[in-house]
N, C-alpha and C. Protein backbone atom coordinates (compact mmCIF):
# COMPACT_ATOMS: atom_id res chain seq x y z
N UNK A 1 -4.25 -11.50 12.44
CA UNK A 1 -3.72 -11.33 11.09
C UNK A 1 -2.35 -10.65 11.21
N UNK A 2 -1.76 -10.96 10.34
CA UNK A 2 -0.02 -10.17 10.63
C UNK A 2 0.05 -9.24 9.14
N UNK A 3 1.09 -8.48 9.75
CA UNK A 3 1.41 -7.48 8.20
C UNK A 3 1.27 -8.47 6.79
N UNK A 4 1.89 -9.28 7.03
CA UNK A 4 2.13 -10.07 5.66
C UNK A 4 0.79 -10.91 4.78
N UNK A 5 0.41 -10.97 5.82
CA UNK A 5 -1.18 -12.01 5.79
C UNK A 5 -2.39 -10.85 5.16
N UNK A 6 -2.19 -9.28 5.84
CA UNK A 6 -3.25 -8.21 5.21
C UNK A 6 -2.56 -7.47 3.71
N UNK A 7 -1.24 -7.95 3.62
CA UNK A 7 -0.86 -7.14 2.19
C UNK A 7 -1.22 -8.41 1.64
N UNK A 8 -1.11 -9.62 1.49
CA UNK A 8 -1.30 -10.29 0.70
C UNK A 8 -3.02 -10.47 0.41
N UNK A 9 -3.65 -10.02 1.42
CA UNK A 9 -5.29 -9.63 1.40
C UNK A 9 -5.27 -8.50 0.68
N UNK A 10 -4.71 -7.18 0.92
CA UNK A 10 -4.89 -6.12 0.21
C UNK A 10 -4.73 -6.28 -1.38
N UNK A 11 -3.82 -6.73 -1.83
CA UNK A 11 -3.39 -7.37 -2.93
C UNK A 11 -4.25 -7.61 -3.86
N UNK A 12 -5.17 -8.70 -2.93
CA UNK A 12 -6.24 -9.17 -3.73
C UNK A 12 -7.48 -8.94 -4.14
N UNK A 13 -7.55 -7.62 -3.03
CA UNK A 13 -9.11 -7.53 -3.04
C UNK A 13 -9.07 -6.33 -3.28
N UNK A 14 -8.52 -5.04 -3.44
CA UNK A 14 -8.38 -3.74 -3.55
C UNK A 14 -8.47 -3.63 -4.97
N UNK A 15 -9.48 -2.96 -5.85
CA UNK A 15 -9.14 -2.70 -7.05
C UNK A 15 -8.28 -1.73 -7.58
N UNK A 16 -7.98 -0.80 -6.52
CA UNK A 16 -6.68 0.43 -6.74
C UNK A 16 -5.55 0.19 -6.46
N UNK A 17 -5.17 -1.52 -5.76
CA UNK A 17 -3.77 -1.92 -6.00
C UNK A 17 -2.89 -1.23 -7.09
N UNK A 18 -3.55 -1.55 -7.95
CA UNK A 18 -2.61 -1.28 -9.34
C UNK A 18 -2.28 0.01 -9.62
N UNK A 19 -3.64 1.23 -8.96
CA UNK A 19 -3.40 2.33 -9.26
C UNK A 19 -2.36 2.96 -7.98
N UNK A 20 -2.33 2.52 -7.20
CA UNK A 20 -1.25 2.63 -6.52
C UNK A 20 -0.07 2.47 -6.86
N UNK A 21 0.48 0.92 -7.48
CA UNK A 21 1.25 0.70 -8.02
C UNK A 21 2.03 1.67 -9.42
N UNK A 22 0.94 1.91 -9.93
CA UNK A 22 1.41 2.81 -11.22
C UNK A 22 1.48 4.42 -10.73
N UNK A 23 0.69 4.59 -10.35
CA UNK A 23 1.19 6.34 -9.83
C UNK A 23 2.57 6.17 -8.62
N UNK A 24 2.73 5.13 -7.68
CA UNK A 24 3.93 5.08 -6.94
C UNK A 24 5.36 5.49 -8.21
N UNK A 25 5.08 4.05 -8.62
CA UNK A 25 6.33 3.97 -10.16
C UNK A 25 6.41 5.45 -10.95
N UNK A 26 5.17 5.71 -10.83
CA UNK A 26 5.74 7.39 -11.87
C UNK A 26 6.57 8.51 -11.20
N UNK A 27 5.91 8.70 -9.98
CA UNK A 27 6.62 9.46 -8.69
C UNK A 27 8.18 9.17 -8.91
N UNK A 28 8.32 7.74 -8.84
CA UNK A 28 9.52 7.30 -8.50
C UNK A 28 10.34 8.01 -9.91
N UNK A 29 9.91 7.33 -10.92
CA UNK A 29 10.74 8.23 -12.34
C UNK A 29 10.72 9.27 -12.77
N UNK A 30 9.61 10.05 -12.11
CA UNK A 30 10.39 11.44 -11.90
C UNK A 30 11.17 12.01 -10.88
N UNK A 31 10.83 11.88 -9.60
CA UNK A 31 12.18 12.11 -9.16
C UNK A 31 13.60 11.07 -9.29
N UNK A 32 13.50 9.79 -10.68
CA UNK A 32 14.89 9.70 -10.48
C UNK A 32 15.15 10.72 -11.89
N UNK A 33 14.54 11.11 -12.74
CA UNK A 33 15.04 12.36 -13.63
C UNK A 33 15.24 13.39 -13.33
N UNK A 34 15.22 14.09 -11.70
CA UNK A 34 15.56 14.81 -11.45
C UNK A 34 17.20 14.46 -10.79
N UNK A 35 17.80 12.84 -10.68
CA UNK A 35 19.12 13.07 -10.57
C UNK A 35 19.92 13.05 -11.62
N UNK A 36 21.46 13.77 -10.79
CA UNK A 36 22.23 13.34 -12.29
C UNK A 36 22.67 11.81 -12.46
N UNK A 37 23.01 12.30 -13.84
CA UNK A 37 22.84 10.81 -14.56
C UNK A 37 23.46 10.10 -13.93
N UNK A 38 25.15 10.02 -13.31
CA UNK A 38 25.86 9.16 -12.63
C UNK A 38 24.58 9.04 -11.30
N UNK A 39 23.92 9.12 -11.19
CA UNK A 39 22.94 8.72 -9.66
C UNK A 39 21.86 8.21 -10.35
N UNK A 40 20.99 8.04 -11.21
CA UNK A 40 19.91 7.86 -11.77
C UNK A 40 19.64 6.10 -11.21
N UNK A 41 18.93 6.08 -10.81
CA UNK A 41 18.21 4.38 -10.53
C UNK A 41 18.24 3.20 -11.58
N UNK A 42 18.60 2.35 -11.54
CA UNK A 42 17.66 1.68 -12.44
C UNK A 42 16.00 1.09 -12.41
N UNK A 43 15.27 0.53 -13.39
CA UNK A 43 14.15 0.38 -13.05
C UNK A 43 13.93 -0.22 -12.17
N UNK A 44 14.75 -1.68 -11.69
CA UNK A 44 14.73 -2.45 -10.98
C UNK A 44 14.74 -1.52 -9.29
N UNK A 45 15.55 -0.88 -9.49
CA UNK A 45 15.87 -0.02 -7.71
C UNK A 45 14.57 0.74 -7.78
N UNK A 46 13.89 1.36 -8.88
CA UNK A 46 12.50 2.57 -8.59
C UNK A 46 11.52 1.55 -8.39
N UNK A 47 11.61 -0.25 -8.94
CA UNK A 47 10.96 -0.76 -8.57
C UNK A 47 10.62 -0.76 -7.18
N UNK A 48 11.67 -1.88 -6.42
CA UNK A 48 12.08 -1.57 -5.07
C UNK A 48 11.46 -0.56 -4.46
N UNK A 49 11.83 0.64 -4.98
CA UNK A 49 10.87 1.86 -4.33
C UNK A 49 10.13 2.02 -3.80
N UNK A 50 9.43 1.40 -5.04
CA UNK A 50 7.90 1.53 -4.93
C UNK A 50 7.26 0.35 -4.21
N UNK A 51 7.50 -0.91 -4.43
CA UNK A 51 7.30 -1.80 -3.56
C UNK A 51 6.90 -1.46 -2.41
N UNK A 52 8.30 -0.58 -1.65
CA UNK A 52 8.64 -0.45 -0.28
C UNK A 52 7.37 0.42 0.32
N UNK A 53 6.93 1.41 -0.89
CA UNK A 53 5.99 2.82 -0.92
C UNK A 53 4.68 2.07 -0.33
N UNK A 54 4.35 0.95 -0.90
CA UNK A 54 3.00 0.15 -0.93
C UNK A 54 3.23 -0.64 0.58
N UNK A 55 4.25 -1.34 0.92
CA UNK A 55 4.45 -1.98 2.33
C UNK A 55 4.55 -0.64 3.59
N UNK A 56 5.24 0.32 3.27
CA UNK A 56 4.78 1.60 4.28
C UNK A 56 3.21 1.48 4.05
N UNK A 57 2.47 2.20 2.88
CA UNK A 57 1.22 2.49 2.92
C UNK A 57 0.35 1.03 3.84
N UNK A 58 0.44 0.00 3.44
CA UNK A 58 0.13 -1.62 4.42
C UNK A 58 0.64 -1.49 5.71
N UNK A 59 1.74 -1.14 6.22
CA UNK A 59 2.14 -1.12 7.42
C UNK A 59 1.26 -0.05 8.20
N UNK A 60 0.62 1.23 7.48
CA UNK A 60 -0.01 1.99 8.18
C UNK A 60 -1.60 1.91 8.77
N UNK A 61 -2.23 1.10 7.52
CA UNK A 61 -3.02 0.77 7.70
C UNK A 61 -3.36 -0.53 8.75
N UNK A 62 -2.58 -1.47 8.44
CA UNK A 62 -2.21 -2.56 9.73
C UNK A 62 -1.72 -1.94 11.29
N UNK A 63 -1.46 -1.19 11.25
CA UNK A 63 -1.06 -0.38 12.97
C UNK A 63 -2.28 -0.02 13.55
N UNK A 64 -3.25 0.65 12.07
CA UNK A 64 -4.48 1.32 12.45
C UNK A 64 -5.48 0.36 12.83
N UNK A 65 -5.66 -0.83 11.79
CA UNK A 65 -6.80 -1.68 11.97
C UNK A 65 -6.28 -2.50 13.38
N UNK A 66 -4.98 -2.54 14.02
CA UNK A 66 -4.30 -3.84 14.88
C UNK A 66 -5.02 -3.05 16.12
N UNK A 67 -5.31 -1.74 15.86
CA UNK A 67 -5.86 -0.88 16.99
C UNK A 67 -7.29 -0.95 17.41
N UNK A 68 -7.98 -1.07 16.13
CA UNK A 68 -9.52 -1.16 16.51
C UNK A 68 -9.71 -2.90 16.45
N UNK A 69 -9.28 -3.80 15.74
CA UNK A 69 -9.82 -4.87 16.03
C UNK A 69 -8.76 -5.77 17.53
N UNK A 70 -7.75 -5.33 17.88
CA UNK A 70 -7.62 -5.22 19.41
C UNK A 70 -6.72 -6.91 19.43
N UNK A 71 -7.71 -7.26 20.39
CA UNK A 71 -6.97 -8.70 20.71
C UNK A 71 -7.16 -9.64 19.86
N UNK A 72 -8.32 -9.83 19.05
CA UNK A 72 -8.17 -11.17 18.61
C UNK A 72 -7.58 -10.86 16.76
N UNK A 73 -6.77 -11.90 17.01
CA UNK A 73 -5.84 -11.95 15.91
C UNK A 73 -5.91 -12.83 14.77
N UNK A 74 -7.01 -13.11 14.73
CA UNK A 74 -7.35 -14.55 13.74
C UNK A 74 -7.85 -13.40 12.34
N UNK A 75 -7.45 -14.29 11.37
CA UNK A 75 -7.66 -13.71 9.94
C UNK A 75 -9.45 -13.10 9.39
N UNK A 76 -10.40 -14.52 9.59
CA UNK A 76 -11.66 -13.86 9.80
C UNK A 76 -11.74 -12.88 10.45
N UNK A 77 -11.91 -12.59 11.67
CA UNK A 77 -12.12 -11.47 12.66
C UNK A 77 -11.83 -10.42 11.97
N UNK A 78 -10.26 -9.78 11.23
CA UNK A 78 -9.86 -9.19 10.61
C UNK A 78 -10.89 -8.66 9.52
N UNK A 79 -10.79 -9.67 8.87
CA UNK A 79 -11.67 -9.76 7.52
C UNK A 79 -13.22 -9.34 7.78
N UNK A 80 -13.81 -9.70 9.31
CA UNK A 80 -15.37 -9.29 9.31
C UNK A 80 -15.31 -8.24 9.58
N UNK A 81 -13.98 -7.23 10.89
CA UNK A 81 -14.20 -5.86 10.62
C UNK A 81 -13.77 -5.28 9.22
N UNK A 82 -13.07 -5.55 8.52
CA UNK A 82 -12.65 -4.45 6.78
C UNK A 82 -14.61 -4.88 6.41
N UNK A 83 -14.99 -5.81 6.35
CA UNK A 83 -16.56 -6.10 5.45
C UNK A 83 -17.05 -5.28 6.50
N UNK A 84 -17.51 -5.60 7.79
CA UNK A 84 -18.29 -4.48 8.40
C UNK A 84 -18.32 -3.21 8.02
N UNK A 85 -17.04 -2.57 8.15
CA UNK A 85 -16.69 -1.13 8.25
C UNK A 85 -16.28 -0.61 6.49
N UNK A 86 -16.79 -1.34 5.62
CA UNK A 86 -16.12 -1.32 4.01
C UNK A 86 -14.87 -0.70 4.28
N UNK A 87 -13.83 -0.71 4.84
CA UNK A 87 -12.72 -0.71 4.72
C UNK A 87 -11.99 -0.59 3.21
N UNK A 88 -12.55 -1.19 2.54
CA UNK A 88 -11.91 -1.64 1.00
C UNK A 88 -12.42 -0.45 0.07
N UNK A 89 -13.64 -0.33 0.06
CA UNK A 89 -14.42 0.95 -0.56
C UNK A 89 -13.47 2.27 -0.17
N UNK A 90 -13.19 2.54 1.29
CA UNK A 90 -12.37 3.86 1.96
C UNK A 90 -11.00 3.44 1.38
N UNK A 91 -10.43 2.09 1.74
CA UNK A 91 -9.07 2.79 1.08
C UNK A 91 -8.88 2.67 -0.71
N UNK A 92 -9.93 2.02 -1.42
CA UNK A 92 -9.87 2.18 -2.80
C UNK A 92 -9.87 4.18 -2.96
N UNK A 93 -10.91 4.67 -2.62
CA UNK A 93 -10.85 5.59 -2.74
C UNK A 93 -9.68 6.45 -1.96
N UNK A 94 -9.20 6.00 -0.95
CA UNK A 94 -7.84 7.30 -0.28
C UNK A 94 -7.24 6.78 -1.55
N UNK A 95 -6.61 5.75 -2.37
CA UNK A 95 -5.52 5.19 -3.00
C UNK A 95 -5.75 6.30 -4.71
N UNK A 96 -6.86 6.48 -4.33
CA UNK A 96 -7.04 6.99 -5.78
C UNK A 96 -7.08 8.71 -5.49
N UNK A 97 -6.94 9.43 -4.68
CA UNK A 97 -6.87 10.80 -4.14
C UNK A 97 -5.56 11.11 -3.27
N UNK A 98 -4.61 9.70 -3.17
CA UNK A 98 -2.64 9.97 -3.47
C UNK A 98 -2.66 10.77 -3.88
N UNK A 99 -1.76 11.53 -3.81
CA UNK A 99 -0.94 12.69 -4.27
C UNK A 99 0.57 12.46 -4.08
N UNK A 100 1.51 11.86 -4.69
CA UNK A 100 3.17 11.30 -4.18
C UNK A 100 3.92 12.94 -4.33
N UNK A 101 4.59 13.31 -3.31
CA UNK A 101 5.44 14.63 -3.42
C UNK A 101 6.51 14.14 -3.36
């Protein structure tokens, strides 16, 4: 499985996608109200942001799982360790006990 292949899995199957998504985006608009105004973001760039916030958080988790499921690289395999190990249950819940500083 490659980075791109497990965010587009995460995506789909995570029900705290979104809550990720929306607490990332708030983080982001408050610290852009903490610049001055000539610096302030637009939504589009805190978008971006946050995007980027969710592909770090995917990239970390993909380093971790590329570690325990090892050599074989096929998408099932992937997919039978996250169902084995509920994977999805653990990171619904880390996603929802975020804290963005």
């Amino acid at each position: 499985m490659t980075k791109l292949e497990l965010t587009e899995y995460l995506e789909a199957n995570l029900s705290a996608h979104t809550i990720f998504i929306e607490n990332a985006f708030a983080y982001q608009e408050a610290k852009n109200k903490r610049r001055p105004n000539k610096k302030r973001w637009t939504e589009e760039k805190m978008m971006r942001a946050t995007n980027k916030m969710w592909l770090d958080f995917v990239g970390n988790v993909f380093e971790k799982l590329k570690l325990e499921v090892r050599k074989d690289t096929s998408v099932s395999s992937w997919e039978d360790f996250i169902a084995k190990y509920e994977m999805l249950d653990s990171l619904d819940e880390a996603i929802i006990s975020i804290e963005f500083e």
